[in-house]
C-alpha atoms as a PDB file:
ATOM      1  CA  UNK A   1      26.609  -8.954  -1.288  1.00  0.00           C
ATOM      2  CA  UNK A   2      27.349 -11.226   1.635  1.00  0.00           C
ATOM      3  CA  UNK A   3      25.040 -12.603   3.756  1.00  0.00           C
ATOM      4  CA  UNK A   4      23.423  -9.081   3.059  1.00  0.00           C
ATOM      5  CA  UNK A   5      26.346  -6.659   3.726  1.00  0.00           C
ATOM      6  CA  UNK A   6      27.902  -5.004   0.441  1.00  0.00           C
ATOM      7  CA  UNK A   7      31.543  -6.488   0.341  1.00  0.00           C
ATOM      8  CA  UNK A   8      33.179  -4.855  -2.545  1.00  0.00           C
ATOM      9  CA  UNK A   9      32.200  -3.309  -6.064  1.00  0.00           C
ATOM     10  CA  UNK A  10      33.639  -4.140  -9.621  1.00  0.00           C
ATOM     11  CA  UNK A  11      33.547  -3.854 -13.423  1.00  0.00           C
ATOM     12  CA  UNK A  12      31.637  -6.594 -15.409  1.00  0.00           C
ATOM     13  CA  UNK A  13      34.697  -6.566 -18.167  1.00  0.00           C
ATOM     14  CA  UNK A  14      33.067  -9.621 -20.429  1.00  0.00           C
ATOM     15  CA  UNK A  15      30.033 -11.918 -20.600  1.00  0.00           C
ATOM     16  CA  UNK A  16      28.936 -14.892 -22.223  1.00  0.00           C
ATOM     17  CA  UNK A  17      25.828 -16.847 -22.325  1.00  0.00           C
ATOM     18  CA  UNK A  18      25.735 -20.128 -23.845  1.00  0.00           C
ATOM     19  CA  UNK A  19      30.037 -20.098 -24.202  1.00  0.00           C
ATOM     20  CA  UNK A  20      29.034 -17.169 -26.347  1.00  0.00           C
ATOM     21  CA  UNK A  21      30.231 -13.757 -25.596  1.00  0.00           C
ATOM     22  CA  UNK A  22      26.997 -11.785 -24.925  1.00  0.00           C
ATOM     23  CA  UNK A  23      25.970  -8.010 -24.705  1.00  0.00           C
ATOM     24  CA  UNK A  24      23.197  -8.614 -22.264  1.00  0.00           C
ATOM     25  CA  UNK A  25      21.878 -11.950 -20.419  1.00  0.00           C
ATOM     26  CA  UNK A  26      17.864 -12.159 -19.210  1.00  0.00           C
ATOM     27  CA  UNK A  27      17.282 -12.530 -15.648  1.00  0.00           C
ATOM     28  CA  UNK A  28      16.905 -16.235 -14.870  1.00  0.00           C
ATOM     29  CA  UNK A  29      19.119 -17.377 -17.266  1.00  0.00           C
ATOM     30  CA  UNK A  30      22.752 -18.473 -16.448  1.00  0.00           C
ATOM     31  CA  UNK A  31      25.949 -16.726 -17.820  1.00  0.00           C
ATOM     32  CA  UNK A  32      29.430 -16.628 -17.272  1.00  0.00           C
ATOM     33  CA  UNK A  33      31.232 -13.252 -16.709  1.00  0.00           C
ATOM     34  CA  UNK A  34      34.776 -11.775 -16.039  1.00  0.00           C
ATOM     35  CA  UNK A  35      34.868  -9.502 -13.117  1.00  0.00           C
ATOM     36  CA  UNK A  36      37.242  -6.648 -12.429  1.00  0.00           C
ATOM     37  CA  UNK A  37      37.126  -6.665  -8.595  1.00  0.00           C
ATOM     38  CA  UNK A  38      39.555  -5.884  -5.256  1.00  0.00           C
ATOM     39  CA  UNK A  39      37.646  -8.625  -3.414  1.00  0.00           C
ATOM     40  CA  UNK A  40      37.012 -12.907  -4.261  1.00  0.00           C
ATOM     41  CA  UNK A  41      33.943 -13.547  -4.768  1.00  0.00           C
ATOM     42  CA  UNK A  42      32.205 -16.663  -3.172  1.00  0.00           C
ATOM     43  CA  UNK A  43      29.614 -19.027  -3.178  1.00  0.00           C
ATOM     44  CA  UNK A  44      26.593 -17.805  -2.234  1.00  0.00           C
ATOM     45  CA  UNK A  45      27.473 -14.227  -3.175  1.00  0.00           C
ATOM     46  CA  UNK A  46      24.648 -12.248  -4.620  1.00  0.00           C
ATOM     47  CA  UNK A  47      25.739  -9.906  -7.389  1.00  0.00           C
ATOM     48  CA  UNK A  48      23.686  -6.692  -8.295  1.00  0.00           C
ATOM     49  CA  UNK A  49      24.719  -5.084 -11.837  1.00  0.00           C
ATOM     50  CA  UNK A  50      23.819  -1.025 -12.524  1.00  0.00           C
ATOM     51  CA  UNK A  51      24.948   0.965 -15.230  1.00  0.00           C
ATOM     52  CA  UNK A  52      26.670   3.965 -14.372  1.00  0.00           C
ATOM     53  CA  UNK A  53      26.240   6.819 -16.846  1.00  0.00           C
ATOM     54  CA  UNK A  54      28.674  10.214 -16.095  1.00  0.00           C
ATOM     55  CA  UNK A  55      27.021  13.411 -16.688  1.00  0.00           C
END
């Protein structure tokens, strides 16, 4: 999200917390991810993650 419009969706393809790769990170804490996505993302950008599940 941008300055509350929804710019773009993507794929959270790895994560790592502490230069560790992670399976999950707790809200508040900082991480680093990799991010399959048609769109840059900036500064400032606020990203919302969802699971997906296909029935």
């Amino acid at each position: 999200m941008r300055r509350d419009v929804e710019i773009g969706r993507g794929k959270i393809e790895g994560l790592q917390s502490q230069k560790l790769p992670a399976k999950k990170v707790e809200e508040g804490n900082e991480c680093g991810m990799m991010i399959d996505a048609k769109i840059e993302i900036a500064g400032g950008d606020v990203l919302e993650a969802f699971v997906m599940n296909e029935r």
